[in-house]
C-alpha atoms as a PDB file:
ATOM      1  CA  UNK A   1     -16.215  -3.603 -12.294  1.00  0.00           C
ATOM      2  CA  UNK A   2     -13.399  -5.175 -10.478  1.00  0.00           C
ATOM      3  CA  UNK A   3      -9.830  -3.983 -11.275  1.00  0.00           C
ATOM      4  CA  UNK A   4      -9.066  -7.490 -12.710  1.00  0.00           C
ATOM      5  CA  UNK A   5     -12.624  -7.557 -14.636  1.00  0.00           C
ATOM      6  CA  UNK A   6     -11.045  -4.156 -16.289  1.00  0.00           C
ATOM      7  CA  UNK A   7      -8.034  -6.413 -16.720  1.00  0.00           C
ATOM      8  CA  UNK A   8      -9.529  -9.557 -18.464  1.00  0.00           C
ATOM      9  CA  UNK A   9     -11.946  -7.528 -20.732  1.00  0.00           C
ATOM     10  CA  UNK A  10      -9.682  -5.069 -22.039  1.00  0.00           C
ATOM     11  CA  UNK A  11      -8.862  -5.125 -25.704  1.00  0.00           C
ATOM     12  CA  UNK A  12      -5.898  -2.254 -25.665  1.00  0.00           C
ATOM     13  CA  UNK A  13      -3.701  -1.523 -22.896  1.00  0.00           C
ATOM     14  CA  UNK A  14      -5.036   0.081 -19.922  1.00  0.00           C
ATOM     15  CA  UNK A  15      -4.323   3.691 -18.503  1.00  0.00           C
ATOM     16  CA  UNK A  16      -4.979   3.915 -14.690  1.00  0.00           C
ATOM     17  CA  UNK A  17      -4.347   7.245 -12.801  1.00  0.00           C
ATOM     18  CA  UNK A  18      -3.243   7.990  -8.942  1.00  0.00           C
ATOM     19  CA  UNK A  19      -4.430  11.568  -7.126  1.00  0.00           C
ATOM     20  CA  UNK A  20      -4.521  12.396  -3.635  1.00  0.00           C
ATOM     21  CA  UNK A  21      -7.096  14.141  -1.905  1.00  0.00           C
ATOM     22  CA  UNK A  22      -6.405  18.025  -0.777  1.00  0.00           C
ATOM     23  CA  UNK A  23      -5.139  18.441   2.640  1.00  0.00           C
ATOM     24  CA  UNK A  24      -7.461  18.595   5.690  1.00  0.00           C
ATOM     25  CA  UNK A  25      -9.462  22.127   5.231  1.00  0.00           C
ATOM     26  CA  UNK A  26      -8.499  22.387   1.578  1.00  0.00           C
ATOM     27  CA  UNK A  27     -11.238  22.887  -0.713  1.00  0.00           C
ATOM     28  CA  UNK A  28     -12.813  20.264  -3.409  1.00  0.00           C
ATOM     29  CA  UNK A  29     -13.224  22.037  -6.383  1.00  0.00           C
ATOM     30  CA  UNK A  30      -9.198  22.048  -7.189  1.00  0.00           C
ATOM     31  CA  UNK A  31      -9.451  18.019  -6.925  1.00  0.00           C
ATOM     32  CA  UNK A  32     -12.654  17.783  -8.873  1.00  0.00           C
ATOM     33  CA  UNK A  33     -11.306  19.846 -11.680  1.00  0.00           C
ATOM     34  CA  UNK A  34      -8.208  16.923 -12.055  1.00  0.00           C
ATOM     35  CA  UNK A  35     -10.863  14.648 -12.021  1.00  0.00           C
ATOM     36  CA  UNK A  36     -12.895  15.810 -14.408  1.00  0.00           C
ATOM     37  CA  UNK A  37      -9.976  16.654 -16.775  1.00  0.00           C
ATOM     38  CA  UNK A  38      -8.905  12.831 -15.864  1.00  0.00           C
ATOM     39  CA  UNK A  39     -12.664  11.449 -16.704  1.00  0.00           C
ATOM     40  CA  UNK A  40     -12.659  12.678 -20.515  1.00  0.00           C
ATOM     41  CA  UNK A  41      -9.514   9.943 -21.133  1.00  0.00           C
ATOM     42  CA  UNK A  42     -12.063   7.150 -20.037  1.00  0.00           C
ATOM     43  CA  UNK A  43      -9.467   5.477 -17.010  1.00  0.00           C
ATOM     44  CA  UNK A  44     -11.423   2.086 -15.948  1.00  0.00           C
ATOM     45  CA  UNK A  45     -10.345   2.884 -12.463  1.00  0.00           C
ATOM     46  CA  UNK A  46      -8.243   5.938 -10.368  1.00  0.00           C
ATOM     47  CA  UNK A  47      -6.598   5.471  -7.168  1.00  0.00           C
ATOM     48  CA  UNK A  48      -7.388   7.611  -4.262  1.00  0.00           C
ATOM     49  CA  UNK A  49      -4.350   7.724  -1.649  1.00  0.00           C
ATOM     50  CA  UNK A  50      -4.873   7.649   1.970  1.00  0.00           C
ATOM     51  CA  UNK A  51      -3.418   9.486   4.818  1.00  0.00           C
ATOM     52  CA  UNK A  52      -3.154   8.483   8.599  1.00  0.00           C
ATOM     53  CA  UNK A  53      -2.904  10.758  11.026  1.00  0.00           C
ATOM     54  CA  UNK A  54       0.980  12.441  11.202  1.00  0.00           C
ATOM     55  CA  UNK A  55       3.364  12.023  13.417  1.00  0.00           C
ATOM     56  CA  UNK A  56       5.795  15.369  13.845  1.00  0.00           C
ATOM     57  CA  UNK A  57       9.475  14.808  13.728  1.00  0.00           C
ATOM     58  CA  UNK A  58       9.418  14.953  17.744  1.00  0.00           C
ATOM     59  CA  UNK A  59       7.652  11.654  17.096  1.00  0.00           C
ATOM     60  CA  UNK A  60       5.247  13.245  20.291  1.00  0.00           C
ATOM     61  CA  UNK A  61       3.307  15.752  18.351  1.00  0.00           C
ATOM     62  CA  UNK A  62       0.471  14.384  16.115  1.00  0.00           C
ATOM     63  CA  UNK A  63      -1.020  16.153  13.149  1.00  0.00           C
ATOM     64  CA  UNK A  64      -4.638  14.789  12.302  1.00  0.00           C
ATOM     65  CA  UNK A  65      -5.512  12.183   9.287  1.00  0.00           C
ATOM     66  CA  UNK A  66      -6.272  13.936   5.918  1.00  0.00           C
ATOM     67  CA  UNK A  67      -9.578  13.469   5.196  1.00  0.00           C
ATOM     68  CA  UNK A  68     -11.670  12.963   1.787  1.00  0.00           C
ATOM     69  CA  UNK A  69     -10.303   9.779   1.029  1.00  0.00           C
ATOM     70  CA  UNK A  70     -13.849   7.467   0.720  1.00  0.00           C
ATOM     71  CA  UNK A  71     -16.036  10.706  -0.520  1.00  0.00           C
ATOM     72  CA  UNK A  72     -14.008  11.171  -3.736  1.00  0.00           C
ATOM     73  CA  UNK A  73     -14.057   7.674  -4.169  1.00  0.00           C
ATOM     74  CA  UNK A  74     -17.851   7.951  -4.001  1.00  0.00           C
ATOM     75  CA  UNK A  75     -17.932  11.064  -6.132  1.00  0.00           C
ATOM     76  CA  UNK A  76     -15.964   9.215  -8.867  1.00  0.00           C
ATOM     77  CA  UNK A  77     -18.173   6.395  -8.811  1.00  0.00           C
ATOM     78  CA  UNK A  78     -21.434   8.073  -8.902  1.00  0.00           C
ATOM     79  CA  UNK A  79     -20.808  11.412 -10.780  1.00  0.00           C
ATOM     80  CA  UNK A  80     -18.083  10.266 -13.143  1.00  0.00           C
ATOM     81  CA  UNK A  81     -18.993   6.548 -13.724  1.00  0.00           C
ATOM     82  CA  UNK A  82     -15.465   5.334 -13.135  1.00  0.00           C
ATOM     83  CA  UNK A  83     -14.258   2.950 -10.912  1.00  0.00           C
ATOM     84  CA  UNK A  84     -12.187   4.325  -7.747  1.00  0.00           C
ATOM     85  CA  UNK A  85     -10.094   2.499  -5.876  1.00  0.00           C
ATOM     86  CA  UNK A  86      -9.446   3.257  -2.124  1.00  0.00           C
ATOM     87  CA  UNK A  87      -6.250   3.009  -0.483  1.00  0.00           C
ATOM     88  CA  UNK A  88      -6.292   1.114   2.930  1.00  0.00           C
ATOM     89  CA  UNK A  89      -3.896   1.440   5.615  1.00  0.00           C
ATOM     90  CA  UNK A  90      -1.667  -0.695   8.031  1.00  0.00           C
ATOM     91  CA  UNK A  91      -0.203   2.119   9.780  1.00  0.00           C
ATOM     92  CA  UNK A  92      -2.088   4.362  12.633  1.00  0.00           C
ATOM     93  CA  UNK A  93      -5.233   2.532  12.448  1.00  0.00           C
ATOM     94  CA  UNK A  94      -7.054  -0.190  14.550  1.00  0.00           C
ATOM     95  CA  UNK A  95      -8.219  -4.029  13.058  1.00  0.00           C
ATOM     96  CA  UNK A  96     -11.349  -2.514  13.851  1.00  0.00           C
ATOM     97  CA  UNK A  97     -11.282   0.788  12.401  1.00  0.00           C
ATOM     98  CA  UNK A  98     -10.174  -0.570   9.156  1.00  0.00           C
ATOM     99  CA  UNK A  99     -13.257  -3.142   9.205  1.00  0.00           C
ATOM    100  CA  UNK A 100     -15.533   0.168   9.846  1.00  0.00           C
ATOM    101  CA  UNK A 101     -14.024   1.518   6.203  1.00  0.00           C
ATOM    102  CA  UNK A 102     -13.943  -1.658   4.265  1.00  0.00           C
ATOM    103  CA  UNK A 103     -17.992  -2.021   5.589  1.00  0.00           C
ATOM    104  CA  UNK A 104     -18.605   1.763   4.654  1.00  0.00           C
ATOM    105  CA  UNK A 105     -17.123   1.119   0.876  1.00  0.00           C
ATOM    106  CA  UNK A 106     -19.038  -2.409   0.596  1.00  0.00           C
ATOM    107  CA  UNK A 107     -22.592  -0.333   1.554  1.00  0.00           C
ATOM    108  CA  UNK A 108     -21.160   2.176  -1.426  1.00  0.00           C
ATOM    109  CA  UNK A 109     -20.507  -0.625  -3.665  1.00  0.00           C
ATOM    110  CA  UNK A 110     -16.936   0.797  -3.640  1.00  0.00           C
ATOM    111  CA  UNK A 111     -15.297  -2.980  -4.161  1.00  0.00           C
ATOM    112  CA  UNK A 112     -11.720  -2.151  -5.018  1.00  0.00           C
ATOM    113  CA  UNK A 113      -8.718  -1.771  -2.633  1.00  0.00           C
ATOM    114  CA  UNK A 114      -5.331  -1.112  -2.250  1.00  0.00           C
ATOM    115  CA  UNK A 115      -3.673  -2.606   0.808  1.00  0.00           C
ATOM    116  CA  UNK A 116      -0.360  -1.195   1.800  1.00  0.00           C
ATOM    117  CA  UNK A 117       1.273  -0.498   4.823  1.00  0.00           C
ATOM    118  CA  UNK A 118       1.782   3.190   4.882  1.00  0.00           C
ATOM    119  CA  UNK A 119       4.579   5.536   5.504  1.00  0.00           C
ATOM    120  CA  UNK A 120       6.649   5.200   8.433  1.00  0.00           C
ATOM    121  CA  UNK A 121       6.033   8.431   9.966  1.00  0.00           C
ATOM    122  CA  UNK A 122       2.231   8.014   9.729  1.00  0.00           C
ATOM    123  CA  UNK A 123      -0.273   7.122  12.367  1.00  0.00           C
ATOM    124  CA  UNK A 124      -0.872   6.500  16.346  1.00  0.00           C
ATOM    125  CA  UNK A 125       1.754   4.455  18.177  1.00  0.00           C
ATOM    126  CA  UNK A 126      -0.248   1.443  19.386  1.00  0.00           C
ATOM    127  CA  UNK A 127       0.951  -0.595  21.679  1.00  0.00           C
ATOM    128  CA  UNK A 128      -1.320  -3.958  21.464  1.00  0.00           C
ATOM    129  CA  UNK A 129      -0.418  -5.387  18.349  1.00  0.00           C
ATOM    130  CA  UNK A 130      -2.469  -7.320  18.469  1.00  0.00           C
ATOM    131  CA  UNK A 131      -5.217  -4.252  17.363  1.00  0.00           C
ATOM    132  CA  UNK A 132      -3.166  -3.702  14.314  1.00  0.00           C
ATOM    133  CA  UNK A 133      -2.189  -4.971  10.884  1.00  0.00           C
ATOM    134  CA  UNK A 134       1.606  -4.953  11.504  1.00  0.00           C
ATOM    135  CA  UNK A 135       1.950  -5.494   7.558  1.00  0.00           C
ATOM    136  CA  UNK A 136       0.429  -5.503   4.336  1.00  0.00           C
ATOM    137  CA  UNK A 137      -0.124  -9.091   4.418  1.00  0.00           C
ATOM    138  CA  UNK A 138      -1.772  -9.271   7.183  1.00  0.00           C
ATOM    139  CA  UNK A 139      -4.661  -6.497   5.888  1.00  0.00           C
ATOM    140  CA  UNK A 140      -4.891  -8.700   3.059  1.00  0.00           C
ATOM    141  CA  UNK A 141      -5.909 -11.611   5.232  1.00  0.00           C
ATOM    142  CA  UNK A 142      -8.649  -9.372   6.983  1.00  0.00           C
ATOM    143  CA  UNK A 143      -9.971  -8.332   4.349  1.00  0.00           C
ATOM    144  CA  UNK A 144      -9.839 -11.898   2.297  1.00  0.00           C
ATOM    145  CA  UNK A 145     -11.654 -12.800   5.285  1.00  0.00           C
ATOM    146  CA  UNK A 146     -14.491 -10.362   5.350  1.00  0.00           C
ATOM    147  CA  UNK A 147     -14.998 -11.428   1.565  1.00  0.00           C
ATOM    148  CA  UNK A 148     -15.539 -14.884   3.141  1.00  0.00           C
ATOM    149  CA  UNK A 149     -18.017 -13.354   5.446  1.00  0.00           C
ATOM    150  CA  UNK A 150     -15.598 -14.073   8.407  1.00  0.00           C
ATOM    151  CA  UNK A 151     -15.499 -10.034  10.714  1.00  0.00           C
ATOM    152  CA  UNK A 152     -13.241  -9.491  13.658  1.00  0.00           C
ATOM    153  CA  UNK A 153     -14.339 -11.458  17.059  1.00  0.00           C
ATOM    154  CA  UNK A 154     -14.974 -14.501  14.680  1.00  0.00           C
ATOM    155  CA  UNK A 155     -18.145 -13.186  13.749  1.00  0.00           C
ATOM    156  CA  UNK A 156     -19.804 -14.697  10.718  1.00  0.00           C
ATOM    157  CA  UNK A 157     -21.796 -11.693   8.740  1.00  0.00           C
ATOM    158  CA  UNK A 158     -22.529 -10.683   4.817  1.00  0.00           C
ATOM    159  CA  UNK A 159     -19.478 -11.889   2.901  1.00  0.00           C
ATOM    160  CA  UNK A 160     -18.014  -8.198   1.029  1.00  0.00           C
ATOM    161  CA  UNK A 161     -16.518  -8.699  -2.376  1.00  0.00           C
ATOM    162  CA  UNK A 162     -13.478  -6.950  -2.603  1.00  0.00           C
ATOM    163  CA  UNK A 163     -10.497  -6.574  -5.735  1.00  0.00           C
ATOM    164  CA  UNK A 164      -7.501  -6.304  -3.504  1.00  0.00           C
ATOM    165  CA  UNK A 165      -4.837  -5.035  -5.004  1.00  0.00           C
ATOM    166  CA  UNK A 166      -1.012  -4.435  -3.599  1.00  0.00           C
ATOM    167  CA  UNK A 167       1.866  -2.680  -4.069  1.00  0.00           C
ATOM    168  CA  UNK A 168       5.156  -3.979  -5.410  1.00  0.00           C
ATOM    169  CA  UNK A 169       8.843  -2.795  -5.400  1.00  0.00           C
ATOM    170  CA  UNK A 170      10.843  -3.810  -8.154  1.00  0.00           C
ATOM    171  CA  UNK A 171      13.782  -1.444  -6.815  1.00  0.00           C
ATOM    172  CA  UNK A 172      12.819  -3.116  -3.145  1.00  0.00           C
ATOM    173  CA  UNK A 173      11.340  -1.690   0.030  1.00  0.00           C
ATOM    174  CA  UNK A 174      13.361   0.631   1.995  1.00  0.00           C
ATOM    175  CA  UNK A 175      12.617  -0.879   4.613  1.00  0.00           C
ATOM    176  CA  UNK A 176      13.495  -4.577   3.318  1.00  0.00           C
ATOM    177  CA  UNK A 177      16.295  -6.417   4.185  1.00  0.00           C
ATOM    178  CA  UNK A 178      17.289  -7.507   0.721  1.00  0.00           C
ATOM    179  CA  UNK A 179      15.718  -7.995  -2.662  1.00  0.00           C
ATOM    180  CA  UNK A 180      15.250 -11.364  -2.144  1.00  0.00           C
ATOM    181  CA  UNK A 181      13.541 -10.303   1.480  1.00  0.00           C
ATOM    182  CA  UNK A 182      11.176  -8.024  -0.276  1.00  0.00           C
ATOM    183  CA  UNK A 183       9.916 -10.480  -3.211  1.00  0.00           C
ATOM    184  CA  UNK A 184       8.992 -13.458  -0.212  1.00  0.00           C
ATOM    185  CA  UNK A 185       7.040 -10.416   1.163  1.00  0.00           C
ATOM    186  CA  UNK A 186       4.867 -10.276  -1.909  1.00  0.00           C
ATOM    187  CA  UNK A 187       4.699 -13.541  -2.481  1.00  0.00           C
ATOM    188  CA  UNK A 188       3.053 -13.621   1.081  1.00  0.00           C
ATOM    189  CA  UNK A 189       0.907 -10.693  -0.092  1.00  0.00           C
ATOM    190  CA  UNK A 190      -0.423 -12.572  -3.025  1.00  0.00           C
ATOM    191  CA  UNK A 191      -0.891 -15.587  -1.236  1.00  0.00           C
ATOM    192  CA  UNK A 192      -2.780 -14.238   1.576  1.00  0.00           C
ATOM    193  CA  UNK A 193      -5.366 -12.699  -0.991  1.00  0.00           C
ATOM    194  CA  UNK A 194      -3.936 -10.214  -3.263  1.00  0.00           C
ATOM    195  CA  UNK A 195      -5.008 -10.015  -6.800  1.00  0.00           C
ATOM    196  CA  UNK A 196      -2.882  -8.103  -8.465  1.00  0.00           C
ATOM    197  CA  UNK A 197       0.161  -5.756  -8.446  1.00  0.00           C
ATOM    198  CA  UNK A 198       0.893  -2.252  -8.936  1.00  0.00           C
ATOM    199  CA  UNK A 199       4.503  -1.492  -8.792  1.00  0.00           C
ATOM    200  CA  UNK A 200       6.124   1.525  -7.027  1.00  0.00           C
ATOM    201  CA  UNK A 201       7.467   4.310  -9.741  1.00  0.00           C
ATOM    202  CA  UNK A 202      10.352   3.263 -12.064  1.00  0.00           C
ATOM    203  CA  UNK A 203      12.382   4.648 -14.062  1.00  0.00           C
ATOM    204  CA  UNK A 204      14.266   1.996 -15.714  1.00  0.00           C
ATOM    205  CA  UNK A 205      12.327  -0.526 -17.625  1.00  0.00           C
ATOM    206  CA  UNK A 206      15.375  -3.266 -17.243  1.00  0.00           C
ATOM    207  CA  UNK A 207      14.656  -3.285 -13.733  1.00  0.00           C
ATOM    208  CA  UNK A 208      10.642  -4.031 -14.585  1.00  0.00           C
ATOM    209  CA  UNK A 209      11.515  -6.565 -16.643  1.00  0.00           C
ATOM    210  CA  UNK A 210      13.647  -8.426 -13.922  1.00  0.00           C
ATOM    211  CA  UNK A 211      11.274  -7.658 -11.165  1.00  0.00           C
ATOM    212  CA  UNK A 212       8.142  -9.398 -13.896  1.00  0.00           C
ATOM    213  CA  UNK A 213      10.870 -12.589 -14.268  1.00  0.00           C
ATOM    214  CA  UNK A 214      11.353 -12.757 -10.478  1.00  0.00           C
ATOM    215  CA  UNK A 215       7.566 -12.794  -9.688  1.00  0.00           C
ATOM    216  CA  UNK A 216       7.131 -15.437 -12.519  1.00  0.00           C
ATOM    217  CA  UNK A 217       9.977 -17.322 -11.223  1.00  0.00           C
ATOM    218  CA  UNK A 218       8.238 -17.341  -7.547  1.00  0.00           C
ATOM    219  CA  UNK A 219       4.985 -18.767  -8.698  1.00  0.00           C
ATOM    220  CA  UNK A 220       2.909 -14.771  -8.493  1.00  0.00           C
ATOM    221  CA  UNK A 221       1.024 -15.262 -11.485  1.00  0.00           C
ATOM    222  CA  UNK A 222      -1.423 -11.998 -10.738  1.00  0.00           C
ATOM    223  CA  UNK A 223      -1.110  -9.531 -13.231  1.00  0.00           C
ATOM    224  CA  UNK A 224       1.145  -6.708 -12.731  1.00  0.00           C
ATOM    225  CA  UNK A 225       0.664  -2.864 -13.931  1.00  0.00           C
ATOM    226  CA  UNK A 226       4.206  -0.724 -13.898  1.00  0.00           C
ATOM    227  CA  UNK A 227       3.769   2.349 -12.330  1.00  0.00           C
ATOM    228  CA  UNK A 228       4.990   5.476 -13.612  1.00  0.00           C
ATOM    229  CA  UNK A 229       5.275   9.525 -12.760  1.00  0.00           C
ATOM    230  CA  UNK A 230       6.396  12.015 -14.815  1.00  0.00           C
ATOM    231  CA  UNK A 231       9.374  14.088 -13.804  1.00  0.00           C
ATOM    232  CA  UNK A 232       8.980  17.765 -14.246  1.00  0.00           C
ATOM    233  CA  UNK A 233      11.076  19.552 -12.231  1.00  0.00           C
ATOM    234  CA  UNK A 234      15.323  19.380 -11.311  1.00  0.00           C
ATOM    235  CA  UNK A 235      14.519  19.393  -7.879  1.00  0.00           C
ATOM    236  CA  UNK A 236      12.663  16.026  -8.197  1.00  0.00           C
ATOM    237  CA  UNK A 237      15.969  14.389  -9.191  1.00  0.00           C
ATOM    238  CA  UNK A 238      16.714  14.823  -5.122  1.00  0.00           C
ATOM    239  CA  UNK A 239      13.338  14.791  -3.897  1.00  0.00           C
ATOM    240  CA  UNK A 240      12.015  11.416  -5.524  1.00  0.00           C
ATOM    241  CA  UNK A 241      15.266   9.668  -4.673  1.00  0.00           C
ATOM    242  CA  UNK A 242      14.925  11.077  -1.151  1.00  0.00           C
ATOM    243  CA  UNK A 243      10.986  10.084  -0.596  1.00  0.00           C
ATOM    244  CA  UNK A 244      10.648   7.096  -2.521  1.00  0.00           C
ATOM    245  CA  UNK A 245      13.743   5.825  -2.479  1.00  0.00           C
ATOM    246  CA  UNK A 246      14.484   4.869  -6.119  1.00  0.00           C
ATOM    247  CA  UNK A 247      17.143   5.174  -8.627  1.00  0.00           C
ATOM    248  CA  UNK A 248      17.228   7.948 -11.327  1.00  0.00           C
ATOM    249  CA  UNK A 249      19.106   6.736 -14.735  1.00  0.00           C
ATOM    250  CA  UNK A 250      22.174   8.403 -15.480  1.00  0.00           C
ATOM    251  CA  UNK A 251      21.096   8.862 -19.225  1.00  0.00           C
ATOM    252  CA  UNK A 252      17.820  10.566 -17.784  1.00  0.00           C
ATOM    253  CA  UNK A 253      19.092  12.374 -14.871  1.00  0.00           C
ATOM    254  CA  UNK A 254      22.162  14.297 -17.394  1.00  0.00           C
ATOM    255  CA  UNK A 255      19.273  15.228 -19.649  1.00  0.00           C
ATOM    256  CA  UNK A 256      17.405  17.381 -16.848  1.00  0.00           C
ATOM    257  CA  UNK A 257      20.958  18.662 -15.600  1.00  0.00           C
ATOM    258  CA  UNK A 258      21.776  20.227 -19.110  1.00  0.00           C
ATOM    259  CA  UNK A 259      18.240  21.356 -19.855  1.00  0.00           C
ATOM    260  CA  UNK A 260      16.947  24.781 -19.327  1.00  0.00           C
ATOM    261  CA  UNK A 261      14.197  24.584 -16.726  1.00  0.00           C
ATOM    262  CA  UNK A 262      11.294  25.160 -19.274  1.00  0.00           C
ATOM    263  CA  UNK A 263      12.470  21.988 -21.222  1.00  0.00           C
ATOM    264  CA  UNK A 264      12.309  19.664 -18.134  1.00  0.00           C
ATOM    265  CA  UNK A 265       8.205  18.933 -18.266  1.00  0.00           C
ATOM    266  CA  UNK A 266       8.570  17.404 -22.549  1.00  0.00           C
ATOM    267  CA  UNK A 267      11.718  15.472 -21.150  1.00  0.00           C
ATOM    268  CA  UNK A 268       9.852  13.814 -18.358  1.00  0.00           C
ATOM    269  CA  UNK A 269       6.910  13.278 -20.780  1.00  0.00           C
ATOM    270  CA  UNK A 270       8.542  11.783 -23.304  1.00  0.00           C
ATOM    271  CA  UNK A 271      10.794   9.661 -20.927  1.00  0.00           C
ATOM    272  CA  UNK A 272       7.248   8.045 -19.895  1.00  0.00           C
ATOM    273  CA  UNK A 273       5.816   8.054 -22.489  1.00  0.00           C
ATOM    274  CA  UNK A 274       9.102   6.167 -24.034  1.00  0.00           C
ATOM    275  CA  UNK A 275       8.858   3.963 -21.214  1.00  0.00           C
ATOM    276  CA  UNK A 276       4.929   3.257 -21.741  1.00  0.00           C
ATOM    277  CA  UNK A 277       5.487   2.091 -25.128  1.00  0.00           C
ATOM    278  CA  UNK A 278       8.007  -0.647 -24.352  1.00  0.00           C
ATOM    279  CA  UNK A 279       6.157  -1.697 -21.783  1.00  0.00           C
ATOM    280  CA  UNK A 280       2.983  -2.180 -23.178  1.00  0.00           C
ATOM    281  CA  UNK A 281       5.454  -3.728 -25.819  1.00  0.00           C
ATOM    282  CA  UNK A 282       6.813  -6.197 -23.642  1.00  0.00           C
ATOM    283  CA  UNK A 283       3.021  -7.470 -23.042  1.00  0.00           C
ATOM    284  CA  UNK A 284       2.343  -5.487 -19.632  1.00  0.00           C
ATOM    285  CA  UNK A 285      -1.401  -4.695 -19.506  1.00  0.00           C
ATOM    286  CA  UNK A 286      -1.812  -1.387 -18.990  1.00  0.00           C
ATOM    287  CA  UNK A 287       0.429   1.460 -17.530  1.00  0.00           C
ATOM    288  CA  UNK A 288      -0.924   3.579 -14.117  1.00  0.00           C
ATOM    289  CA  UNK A 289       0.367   6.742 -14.101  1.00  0.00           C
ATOM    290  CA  UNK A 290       0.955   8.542 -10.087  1.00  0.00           C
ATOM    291  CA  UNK A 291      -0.467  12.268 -10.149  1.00  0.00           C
ATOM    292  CA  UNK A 292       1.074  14.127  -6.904  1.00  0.00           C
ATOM    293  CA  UNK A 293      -0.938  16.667  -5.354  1.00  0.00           C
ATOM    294  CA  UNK A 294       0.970  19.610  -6.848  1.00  0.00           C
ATOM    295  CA  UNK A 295       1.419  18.104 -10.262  1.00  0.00           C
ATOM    296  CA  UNK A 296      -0.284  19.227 -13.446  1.00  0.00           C
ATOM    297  CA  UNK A 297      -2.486  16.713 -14.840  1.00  0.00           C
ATOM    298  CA  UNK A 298      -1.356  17.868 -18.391  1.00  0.00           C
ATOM    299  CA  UNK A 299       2.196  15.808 -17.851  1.00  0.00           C
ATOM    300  CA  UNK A 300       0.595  12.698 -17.758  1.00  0.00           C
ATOM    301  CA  UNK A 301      -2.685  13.032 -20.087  1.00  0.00           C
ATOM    302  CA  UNK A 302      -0.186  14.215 -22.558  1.00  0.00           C
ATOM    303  CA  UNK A 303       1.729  10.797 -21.984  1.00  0.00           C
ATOM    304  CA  UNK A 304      -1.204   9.083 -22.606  1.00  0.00           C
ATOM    305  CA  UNK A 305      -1.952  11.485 -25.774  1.00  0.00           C
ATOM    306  CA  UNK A 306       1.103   9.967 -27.278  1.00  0.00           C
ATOM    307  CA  UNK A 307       0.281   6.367 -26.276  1.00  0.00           C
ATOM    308  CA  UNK A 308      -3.029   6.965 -28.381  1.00  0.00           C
ATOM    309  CA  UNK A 309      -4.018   3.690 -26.995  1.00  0.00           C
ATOM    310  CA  UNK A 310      -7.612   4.171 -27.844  1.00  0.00           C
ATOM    311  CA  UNK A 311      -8.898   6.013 -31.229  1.00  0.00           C
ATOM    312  CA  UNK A 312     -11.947   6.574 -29.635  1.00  0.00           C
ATOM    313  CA  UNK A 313     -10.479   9.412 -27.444  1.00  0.00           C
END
């Protein structure tokens, strides 16, 4: 089903998961084994990040794409029986390159989709823009057009039936001018085609709730699922700030100061899970928890072991 089919049917909550393939050469047992862990708490879908190709700090050098991206999808789909759903780049990748994936995943009957923009650093510099999806809302549009059966060139084939989902930043963009910038940015995403809304990581509900009264307040009536990650480590009290660009609460950041370093993993966990419950509270429907590549799945399956969302589990 369709990310917003899960959506509308569900009678509980909903617990969605984010992993990220192994790096180019790495093997896929390691990845399989999260999945499979992942599979026995019944997600109705998992997101499957994508990588461009990597641009050194010399901005010359070019490290290749990581790979693996539309098999696990696949392998989710088929071996698991759970719904994947496949990240799709702006950044370091041709109009036409990104209607060769979105044709690939409609042949695998792969028909959800997250359209971002990508990191900065990632990807080819290409000059004809032209070529490229410069933002998020434009992928949107290409891909609202291929589900009205309208390709690149104008061409007029199968229409593909794609869930499009987005991302949104309730902290904002680093790379928006202002709040305000950021929200008429996904306002544009929405009404160029998106369906719904995952947010970026949070770690202060107040700031969800403000971000769900600003979308209201814009006319983005799509639903919106928080995301989440649990903290585990000191060091991510620098590193998370640094990558994502997001605020740390004081009350939660002097907690994993004054801890010992064993106690930091049931601090994070509870933290979400604390965080889960008001959300789902507040009449959110569902939670999607991100998974980084070096993360034990434990952190968040035990989050949603406390949610007990479903006594079927």
């Amino acid at each position: 089903m369709k990310v917003t089919e899960h959506l509308a049917k569900a009678t509980h909550p909903l617990i969605s998961f984010e992993i990220t393939p192994p790096k180019r050469g790495g093997g896929r047992h390691g990845i399989l084994g999260k999945v499979e862990k992942l599979a026995k708490y019944r997600p109705p879908f998992i997101h499957v990040t994508s990588r461009a190709a990597e641009r050194d700090e010399d901005g010359r050098s070019i490290k290749r794409k990581r790979p693996g991206t539309l098999g696990l999808c696949t392998t989710i789909k088929e071996r698991y029986g759970i719904d994947a759903v496949c990240h799709v780049l702006c950044r370091g990748f041709y109009k036409h390159e990104t209607e060769d994936l979105l044709v690939d995943l409609d042949y695998g009957e792969l028909h959800n989709v997250l359209a971002i923009r990508g990191d900065a650093k990632d990807g080819r510099v290409i000059s004809d823009g032209s070529s490229v999806n410069d933002y998020a809302s434009n992928l949107v549009k290409q891909i609202r057009d291929m589900n009205e059966g309208v390709y690149l060139g104008d061409e007029k084939l199968e229409p593909t039936d794609f869930c499009i989902g987005v991302a949104g930043y309730p902290e904002k963009h680093s790379e928006a001018l202002s709040l305000i910038a950021d929200m008429e940015n996904l306002k544009l995403k929405v009404d160029s085609g998106a369906n719904y809304i995952i947010t970026q990581m949070c770690y202060n509900n107040e700031t969800l709730y403000r971000f769900l009264d600003d979308c209201q307040k814009r006319g983005i009536n799509v639903p919106i699922i928080p995301g989440l990650k649990v903290l585990t480590l000191k060091d991510h009290l620098i590193s998370l700030r640094e990558v994502f660009k997001i605020r740390i609460p004081n009350r939660l950041e002097q907690r994993v100061i004054n801890a010992e370093a064993g106690d930091v993993e049931k601090i994070g966990i509870d933290w979400t899970t604390e965080q889960a419950q008001q959300l789902i509270s507040q009449g959110f429907p569902g939670i999607h928890l991100f998974i980084s590549e070096s993360a034990k799945i434990s952190c968040s399956t035990s989050v949603v072991d406390n949610l007990n969302l479903n006594s079927n589990l």
